[in-house]
Protein backbone atom coordinates (compact mmCIF):
# COMPACT_ATOMS: atom_id res chain seq x y z
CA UNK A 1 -130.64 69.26 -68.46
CA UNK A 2 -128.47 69.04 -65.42
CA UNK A 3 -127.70 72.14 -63.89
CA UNK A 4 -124.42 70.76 -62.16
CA UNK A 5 -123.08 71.90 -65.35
CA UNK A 6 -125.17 75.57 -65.49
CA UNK A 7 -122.52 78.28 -64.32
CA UNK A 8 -120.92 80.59 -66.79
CA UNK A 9 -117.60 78.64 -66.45
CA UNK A 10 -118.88 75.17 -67.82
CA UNK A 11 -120.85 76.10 -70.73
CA UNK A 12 -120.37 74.92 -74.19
CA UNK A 13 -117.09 75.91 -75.56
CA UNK A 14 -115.01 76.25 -72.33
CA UNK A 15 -112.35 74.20 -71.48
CA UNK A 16 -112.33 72.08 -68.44
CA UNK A 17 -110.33 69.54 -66.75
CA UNK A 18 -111.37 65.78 -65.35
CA UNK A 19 -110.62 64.62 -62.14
CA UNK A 20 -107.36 62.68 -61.61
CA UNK A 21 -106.40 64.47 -65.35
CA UNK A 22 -103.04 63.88 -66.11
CA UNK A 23 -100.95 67.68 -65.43
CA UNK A 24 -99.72 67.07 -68.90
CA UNK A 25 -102.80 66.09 -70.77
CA UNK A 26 -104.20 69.54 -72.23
CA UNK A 27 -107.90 70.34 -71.28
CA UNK A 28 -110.99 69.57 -72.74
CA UNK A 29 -113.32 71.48 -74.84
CA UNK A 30 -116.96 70.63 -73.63
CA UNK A 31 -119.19 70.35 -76.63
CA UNK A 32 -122.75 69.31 -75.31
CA UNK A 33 -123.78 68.09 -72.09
CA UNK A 34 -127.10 66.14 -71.35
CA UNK A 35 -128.75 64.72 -68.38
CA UNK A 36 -125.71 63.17 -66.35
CA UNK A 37 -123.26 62.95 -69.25
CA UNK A 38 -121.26 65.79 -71.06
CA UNK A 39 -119.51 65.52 -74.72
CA UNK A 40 -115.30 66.58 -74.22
CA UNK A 41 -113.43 67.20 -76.66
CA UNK A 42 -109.16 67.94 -77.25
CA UNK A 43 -108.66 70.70 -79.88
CA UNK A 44 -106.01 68.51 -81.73
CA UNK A 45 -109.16 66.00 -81.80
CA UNK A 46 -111.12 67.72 -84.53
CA UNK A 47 -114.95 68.64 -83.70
CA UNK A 48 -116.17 65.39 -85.14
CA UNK A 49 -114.30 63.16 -82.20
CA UNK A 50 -116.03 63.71 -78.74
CA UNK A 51 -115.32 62.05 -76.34
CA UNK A 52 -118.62 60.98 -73.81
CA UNK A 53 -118.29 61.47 -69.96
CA UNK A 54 -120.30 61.23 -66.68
CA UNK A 55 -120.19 64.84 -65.21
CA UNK A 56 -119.51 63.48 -62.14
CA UNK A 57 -116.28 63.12 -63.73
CA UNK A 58 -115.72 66.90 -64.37
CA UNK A 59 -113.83 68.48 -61.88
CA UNK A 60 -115.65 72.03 -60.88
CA UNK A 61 -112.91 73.48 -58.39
CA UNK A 62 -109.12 74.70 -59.15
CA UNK A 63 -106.88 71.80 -58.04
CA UNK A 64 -105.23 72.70 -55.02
């Protein structure tokens, strides 16, 4: 399990945002994460569409 993802903020069922994510696009729900790679989600998606990600994709500070 990679702890990258292991603060309160990222566990499953938050909502985070990618880097370079579009200001318009909505954020993600994250659904699973394993290793280097974390299952997103959008709630208009439905729970059985995931989307799968590198977590060095997930952006883990407020965009400034």
């Amino acid at each position: 399990m990679n702890t990258h993802l292991m603060t309160p903020a990222l566990c499953p069922g938050s909502f985070i945002r990618l880097k370079d994510q579009p200001e318009d696009l909505p954020d993600f729900v994250l659904e699973r994460y394993l290793d280097r790679f974390c299952w997103i989600r959008q709630q208009g998606w439905g729970r059985c569409v995931q989307w799968k990600v590198n977590v060095a994709r997930v952006q883990t500070s407020p965009q400034g």
